[in-house]
Protein backbone atom coordinates (compact mmCIF):
# COMPACT_ATOMS: atom_id res chain seq x y z
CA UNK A 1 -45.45 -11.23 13.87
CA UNK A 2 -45.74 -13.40 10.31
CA UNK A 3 -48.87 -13.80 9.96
CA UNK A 4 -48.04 -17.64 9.78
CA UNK A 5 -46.09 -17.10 13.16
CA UNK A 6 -49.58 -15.78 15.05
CA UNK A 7 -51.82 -18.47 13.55
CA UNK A 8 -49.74 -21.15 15.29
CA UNK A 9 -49.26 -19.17 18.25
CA UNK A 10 -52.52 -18.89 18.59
CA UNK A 11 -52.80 -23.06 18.57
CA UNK A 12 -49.91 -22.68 20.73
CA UNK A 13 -52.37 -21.02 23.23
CA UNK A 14 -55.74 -22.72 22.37
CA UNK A 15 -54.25 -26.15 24.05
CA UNK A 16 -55.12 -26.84 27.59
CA UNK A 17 -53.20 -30.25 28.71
CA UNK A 18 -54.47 -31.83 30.96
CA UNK A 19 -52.57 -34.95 33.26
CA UNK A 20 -55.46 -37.82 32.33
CA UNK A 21 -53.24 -41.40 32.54
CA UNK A 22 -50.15 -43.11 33.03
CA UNK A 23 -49.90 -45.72 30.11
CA UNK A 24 -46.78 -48.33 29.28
CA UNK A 25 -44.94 -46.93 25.86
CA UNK A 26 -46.15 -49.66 24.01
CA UNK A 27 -50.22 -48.78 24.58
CA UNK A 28 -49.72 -45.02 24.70
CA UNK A 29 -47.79 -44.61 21.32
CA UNK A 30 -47.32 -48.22 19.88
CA UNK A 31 -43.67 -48.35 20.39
CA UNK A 32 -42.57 -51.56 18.54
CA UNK A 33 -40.75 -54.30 20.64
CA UNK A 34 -36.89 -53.60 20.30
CA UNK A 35 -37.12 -49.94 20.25
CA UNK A 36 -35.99 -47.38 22.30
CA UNK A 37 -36.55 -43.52 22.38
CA UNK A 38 -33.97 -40.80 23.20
CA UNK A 39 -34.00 -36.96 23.28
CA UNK A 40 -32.73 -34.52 20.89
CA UNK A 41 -32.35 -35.09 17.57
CA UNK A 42 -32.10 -38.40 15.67
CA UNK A 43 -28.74 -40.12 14.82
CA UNK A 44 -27.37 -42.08 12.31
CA UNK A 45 -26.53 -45.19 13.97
CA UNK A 46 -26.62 -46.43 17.82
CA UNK A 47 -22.74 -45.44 17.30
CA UNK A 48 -23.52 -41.99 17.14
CA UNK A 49 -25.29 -41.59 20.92
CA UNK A 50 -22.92 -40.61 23.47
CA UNK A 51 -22.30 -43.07 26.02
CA UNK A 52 -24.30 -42.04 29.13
CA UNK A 53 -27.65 -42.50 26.75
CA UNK A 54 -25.96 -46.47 25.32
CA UNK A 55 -26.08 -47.05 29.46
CA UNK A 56 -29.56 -46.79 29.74
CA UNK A 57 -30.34 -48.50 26.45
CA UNK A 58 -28.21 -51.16 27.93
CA UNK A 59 -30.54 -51.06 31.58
CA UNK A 60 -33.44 -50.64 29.30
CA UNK A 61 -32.97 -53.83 26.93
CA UNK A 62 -32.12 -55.74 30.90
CA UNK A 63 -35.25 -53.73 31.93
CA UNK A 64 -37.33 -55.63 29.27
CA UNK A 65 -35.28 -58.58 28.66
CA UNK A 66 -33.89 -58.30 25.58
CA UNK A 67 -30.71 -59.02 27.31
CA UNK A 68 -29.79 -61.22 30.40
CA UNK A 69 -27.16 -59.04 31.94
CA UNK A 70 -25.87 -55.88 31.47
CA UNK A 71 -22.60 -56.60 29.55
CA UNK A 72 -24.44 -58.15 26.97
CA UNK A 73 -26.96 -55.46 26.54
CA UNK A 74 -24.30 -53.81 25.80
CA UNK A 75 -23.08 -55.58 23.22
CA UNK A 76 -27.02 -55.50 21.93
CA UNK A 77 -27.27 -51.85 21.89
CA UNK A 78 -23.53 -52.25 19.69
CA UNK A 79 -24.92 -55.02 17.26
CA UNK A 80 -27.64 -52.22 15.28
CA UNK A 81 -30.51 -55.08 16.66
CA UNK A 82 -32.23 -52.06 18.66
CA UNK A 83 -33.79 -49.31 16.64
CA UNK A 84 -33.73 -45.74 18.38
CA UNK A 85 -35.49 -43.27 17.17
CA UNK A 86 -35.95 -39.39 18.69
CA UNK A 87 -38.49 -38.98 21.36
CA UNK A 88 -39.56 -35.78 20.22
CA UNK A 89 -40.87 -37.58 16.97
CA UNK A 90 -43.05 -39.96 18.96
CA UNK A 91 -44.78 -37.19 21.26
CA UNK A 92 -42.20 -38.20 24.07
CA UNK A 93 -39.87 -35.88 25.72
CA UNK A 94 -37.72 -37.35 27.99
CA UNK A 95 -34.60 -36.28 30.15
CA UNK A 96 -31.18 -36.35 29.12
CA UNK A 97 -29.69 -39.83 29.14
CA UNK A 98 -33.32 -41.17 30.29
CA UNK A 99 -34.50 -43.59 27.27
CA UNK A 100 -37.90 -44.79 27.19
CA UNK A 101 -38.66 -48.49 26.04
CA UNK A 102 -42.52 -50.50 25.55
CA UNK A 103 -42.73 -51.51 29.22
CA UNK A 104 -42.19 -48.17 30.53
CA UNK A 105 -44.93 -46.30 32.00
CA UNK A 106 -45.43 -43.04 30.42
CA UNK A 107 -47.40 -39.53 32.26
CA UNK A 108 -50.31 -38.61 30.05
CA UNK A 109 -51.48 -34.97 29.10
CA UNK A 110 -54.05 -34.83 26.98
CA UNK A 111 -55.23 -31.56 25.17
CA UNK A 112 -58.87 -31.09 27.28
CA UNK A 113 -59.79 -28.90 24.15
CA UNK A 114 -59.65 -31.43 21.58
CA UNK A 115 -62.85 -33.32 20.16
CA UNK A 116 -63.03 -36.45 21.95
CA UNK A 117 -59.53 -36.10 23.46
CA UNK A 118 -58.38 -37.86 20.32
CA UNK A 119 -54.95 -39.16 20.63
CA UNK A 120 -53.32 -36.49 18.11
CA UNK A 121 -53.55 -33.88 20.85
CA UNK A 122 -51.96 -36.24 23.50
CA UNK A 123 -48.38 -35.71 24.99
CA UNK A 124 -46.04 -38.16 26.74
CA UNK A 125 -43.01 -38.28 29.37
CA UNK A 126 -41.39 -41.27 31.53
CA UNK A 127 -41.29 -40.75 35.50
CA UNK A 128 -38.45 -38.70 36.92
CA UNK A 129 -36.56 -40.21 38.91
CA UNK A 130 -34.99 -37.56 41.34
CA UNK A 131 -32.08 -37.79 43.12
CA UNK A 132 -28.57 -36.10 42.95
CA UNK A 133 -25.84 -36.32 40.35
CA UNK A 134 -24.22 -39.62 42.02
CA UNK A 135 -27.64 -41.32 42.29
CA UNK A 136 -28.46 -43.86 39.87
CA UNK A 137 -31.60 -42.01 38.04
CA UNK A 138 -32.38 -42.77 34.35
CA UNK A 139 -31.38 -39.52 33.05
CA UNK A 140 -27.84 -40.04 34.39
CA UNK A 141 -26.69 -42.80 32.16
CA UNK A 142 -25.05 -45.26 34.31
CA UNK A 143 -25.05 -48.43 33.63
CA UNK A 144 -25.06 -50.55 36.73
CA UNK A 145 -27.54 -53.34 38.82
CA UNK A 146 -28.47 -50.05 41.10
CA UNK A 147 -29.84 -48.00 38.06
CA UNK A 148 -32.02 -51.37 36.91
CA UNK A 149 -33.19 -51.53 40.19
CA UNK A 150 -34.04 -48.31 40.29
CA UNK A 151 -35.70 -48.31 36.74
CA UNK A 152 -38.07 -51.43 38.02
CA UNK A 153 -38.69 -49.18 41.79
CA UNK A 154 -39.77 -46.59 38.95
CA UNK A 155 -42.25 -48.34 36.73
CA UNK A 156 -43.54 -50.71 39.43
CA UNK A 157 -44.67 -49.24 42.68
CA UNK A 158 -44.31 -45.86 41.95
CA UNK A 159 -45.95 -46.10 38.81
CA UNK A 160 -48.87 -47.99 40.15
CA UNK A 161 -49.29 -45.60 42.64
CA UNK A 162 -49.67 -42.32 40.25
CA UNK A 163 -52.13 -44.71 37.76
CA UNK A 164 -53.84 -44.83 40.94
CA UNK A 165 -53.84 -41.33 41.78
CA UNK A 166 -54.39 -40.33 37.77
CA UNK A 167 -58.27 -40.74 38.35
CA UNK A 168 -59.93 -37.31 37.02
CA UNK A 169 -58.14 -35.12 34.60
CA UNK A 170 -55.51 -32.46 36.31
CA UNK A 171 -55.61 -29.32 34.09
CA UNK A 172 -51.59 -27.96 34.43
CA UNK A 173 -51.24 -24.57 33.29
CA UNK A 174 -52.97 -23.55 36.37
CA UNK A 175 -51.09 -25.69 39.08
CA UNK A 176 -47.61 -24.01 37.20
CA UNK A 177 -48.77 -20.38 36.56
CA UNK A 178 -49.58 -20.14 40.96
CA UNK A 179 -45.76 -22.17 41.11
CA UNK A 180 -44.40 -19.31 39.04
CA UNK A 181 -45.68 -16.83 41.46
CA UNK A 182 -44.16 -18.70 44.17
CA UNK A 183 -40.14 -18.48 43.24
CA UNK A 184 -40.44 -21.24 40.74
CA UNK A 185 -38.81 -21.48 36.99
CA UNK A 186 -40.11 -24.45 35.67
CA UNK A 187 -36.92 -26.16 34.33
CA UNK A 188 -34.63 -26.39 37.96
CA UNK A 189 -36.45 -25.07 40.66
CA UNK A 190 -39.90 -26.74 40.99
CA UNK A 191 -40.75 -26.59 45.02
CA UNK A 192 -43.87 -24.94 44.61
CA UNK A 193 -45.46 -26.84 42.16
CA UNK A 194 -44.03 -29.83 43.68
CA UNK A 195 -45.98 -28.68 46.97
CA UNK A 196 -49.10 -28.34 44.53
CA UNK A 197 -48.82 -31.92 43.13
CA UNK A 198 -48.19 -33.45 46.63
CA UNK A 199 -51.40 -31.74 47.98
CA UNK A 200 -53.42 -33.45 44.90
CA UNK A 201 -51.74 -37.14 45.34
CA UNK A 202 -52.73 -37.28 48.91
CA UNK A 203 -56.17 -35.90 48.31
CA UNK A 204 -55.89 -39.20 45.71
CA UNK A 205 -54.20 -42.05 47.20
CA UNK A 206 -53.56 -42.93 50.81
CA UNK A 207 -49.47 -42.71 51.24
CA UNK A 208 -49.66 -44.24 54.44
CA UNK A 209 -50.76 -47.91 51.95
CA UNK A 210 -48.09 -47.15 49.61
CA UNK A 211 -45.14 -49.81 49.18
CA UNK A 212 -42.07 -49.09 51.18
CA UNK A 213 -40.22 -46.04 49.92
CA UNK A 214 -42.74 -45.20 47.40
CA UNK A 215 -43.55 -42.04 49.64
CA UNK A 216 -40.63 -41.15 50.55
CA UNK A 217 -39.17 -40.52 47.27
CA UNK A 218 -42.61 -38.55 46.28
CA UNK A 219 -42.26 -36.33 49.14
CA UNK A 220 -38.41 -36.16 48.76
CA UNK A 221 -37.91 -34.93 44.67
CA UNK A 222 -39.31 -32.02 43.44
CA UNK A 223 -38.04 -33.23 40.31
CA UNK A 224 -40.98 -35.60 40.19
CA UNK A 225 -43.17 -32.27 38.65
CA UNK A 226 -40.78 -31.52 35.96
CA UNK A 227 -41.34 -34.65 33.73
CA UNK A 228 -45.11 -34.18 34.15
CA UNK A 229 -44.91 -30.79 32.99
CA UNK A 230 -42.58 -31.53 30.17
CA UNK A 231 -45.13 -33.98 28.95
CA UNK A 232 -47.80 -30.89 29.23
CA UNK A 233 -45.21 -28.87 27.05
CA UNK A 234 -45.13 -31.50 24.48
CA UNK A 235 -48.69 -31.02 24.16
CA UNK A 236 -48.91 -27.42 24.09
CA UNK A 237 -46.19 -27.93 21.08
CA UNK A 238 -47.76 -30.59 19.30
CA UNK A 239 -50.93 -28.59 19.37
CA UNK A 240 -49.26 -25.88 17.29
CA UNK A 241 -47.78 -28.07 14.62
CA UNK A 242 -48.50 -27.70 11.13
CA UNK A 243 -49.12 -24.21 10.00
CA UNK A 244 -47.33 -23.79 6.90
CA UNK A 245 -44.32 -21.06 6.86
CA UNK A 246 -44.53 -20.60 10.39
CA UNK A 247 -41.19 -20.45 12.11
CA UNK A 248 -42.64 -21.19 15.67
CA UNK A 249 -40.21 -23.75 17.51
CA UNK A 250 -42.22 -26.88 18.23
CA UNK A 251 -38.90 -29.54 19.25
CA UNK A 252 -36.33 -28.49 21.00
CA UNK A 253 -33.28 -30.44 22.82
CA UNK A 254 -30.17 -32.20 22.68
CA UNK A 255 -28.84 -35.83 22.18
CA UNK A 256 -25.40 -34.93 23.50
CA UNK A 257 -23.89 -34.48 19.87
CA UNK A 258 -26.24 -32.41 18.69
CA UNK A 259 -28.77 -29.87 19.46
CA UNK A 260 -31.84 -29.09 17.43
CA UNK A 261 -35.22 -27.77 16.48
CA UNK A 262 -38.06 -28.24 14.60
CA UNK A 263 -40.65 -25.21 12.99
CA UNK A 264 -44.64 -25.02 13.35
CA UNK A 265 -44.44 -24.91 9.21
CA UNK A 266 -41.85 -28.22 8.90
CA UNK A 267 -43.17 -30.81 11.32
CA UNK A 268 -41.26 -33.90 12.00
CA UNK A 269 -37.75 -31.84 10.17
CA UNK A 270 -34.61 -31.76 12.10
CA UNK A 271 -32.27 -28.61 11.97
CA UNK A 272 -28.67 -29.06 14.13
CA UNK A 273 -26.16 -27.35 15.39
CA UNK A 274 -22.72 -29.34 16.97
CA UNK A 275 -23.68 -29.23 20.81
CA UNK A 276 -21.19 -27.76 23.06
CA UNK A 277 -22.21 -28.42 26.98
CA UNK A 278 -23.69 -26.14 28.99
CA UNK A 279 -21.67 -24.19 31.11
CA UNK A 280 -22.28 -24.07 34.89
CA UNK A 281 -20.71 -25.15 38.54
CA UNK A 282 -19.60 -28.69 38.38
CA UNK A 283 -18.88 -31.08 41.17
CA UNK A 284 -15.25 -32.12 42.47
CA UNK A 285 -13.61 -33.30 40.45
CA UNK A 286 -15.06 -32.92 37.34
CA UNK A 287 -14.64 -29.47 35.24
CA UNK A 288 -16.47 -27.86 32.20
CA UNK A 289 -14.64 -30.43 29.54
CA UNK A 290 -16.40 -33.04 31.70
CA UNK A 291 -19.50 -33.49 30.33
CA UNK A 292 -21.33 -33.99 27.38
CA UNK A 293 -23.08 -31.37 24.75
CA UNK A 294 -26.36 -29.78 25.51
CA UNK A 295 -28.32 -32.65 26.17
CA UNK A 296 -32.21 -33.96 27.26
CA UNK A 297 -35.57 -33.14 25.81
CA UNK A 298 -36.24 -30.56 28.72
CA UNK A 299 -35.30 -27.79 26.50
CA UNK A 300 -38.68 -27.86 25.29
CA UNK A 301 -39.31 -25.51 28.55
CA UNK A 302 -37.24 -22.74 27.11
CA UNK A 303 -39.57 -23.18 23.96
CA UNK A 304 -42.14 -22.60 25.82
CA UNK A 305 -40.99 -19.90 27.36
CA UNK A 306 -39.83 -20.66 30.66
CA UNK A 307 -37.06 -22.07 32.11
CA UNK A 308 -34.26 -19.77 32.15
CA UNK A 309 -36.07 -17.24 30.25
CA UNK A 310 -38.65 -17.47 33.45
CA UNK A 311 -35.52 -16.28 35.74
CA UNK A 312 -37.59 -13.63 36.48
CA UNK A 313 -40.15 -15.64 38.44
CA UNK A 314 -37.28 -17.28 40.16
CA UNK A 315 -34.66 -14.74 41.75
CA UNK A 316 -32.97 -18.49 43.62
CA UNK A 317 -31.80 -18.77 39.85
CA UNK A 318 -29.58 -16.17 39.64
CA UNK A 319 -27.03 -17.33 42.62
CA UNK A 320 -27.32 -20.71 41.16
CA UNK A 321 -26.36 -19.47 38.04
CA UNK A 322 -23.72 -16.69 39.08
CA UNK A 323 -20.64 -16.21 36.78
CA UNK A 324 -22.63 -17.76 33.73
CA UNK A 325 -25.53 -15.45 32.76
CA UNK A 326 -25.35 -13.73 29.77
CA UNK A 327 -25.47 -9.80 30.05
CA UNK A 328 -28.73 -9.79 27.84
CA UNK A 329 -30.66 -12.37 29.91
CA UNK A 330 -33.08 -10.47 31.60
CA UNK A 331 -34.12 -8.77 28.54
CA UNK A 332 -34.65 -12.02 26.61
CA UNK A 333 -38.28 -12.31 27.64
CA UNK A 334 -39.23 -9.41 26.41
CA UNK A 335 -37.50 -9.62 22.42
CA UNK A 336 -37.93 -13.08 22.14
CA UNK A 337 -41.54 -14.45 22.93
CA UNK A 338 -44.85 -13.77 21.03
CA UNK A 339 -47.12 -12.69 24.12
CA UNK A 340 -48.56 -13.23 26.89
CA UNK A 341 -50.87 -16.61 27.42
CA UNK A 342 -54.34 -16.16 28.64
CA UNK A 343 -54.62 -19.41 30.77
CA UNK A 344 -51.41 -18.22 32.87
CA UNK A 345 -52.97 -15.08 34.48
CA UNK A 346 -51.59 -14.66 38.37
CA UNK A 347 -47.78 -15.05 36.63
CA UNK A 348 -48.34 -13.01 33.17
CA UNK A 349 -45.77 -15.16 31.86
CA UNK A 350 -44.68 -14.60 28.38
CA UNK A 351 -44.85 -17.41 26.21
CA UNK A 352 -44.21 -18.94 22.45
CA UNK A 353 -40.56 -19.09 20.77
CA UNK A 354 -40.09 -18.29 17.10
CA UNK A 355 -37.14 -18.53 14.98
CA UNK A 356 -38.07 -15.54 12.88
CA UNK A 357 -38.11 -13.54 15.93
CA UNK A 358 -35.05 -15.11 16.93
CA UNK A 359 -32.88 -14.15 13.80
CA UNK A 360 -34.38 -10.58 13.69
CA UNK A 361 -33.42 -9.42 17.34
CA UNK A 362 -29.91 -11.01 16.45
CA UNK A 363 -30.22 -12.52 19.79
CA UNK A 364 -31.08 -16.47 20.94
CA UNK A 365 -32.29 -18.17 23.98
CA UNK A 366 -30.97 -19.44 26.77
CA UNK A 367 -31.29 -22.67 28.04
CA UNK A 368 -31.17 -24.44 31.69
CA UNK A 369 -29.69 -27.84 30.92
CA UNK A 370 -28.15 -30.87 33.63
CA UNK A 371 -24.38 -31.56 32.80
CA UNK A 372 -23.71 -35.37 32.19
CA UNK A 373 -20.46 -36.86 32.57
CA UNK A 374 -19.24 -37.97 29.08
CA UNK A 375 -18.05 -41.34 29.95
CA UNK A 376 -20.97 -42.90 31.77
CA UNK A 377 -19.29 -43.88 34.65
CA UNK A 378 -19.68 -40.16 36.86
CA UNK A 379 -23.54 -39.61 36.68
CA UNK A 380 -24.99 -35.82 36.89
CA UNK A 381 -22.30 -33.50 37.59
CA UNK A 382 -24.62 -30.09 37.99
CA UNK A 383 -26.61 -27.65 36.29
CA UNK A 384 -25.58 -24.72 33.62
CA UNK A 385 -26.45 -22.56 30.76
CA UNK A 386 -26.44 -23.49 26.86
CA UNK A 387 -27.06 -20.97 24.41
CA UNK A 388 -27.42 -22.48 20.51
CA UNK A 389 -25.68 -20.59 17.94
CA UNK A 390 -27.64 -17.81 15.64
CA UNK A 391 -26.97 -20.17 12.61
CA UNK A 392 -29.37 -22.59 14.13
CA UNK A 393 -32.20 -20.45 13.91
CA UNK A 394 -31.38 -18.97 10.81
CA UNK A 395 -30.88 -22.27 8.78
CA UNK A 396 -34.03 -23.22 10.19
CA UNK A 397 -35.91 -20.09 8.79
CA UNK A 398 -33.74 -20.26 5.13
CA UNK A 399 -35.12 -24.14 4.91
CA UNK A 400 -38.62 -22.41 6.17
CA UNK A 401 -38.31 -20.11 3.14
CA UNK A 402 -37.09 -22.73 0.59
């Protein structure tokens, strides 16, 4: 590799997050009273998000009570009185249409390497809210009483219950490299590490004392793990920012619009692409023109190596994915990421994504994304594939070079 490349893969590797606190938005990273956070990169003006994201902005500002009812949060969100800025920026990453707002409560991971823990090396998500495509989760951008019910069932109960249960630091890269070895991927399929999390939470907090459906919906979702994990991503990335000319990826995801990254060598710098939605199964009677671009913060799986270029860990992806998989998939691993990471030992999983090595192979990743329905009103319509265009990596490393 550039030499740049391996000094911030080797960051990359020296960060060990750790799960240490849940913490509302507005202790954890100051977020400022009439602000809201979204994935991908940033946008212009509130004009610019696609419309399952305005929902929750709209359930959000209700949420908080910025506005009184939901038709006139949406007219708030429309009236440029809300700043949004990109999570990514803010050492957030958060699902798809899933915004995050002060009051929310946000997983910790914290880099157990650091001096003191110091709040540089610590990495944020919101809860996941599980459920299917019709159910009104966060990340599925409607905009109805059920999803602000759901948001409050989210940050209330459940979230007292895991600040409960958050009461001696959980290393992660061990609980996922034995979930890797156990038919997960990290990005869909998270059953075994779900199993693993479960076993820790009850060892932690009585569920027999929680509030009413609190447990079920723990023991229901194996979704739950993914937004802890993406938080432990976020860390891993942040911990490899800053290395000057290095072209390893350290943002990665989609506001619906757009998709972009952002280089090891130019933190905090946007590069885009036009995002074109992933392409997957969709439920009746939606079709592929459906949904919206490649969309959610979760891509920052795939840039750490995972995801769908862990498919080998998790042979339940393929049928899933059947009809869509690129020819080259298999041997993505392999081109495509720096090495092997010394913390992840029982899976051997390859980690580490750089845009150099990108643009030399002539061949980019592949992502595992959730397909949104564009207008707001049909919720998740299914999984798929995205794969960015070569000119995203390539502009990336010309602006590296400049």
């Amino acid at each position: 590799m550039h030499p740049a490349d391996t000094r911030a893969f080797e960051k990359f590797l020296a960060v060990r997050p750790a799960w240490t606190a849940m913490r509302p938005a507005r202790e954890a990273i100051g977020l400022e009273d009439r602000a809201l956070l979204h994935c991908g990169p940033p946008v212009a003006a509130a004009a610019d998000l696609v419309q399952p994201t305005l929902n929750s902005a709209a359930v959000a500002c209700v949420f908080e009570g910025w506005a009184r009812s939901l038709p006139e949060a949406l007219e708030l969100v429309g009236s440029g009185e809300i700043d949004f800025y990109p999570a990514q920026d803010r050492r957030v990453a958060t699902p798809m249409a899933a915004v995050v707002s002060p009051s929310m409560t946000l997983i910790e991971m914290t880099d157990m390497t650091s001096e003191a823990h110091c709040e540089a090396h610590r990495a944020y998500a919101p809860i996941n809210g599980g459920g299917t495509g019709g159910d009104p989760a966060p990340r599925y951008g409607r905009c109805c009483e059920e999803a602000l019910d759901y948001l409050r069932f989210l940050n209330g109960p459940v979230a007292a219950a895991l600040t409960a249960a958050a009461a001696a630091p959980l290393p992660w890269l061990p609980l996922l490299d034995a979930a890797l070895t156990e038919g997960d991927d990290s990005h869909l399929r998270h059953g075994a590490a779900h199993a693993r999390l479960l076993a820790i939470l009850e060892r932690r907090i009585d569920f027999r004392a929680l509030p009413e459906g609190v447990a079920e919906f723990m023991l229901k979702w194996p979704f739950l793990h993914l937004n802890f994990w993406m938080a432990a991503v976020r860390c891993v990335l942040d911990g490899a920012e800053g290395v000057s000319q290095s072209s390893l990826i350290t943002a990665f995801g989609g506001n619906g619009t757009e998709f972009g990254l952002q280089l090891s060598g130019q933190p905090r710098k946007w590069h885009v692409v036009p995002a074109t939605p992933p392409r997957g199964r969709v439920r009746e009677p939606y079709d592929e023109n459906s949904g919206v671009g490649a969309y959610g913060d979760s891509a920052v799986v795939e840039a750490f190596g995972l995801g769908a270029m862990g498919h080998a860990f998790a042979p339940d992806m393929h049928a899933l994915h059947e009809g869509f998989c690129p020819p080259d998939l298999a041997a993505l691993p392999a081109q495509l990421l720096c090495g092997l990471h010394p913390e992840m030992p029982l899976s051997g999983a390859r980690v580490g994504l750089c845009a150099r090595r990108i643009v030399e192979v002539g061949a980019t990743p592949v992502v595992e994304l959730g397909i949104v329905e564009k207008t707001g009103t049909g919720g998740g319509l299914g999984a798929g594939l995205y794969r960015p265009e070569l000119e995203l990596f390539s502009q990336a490393c010309a602006g590296l070079d400049a």
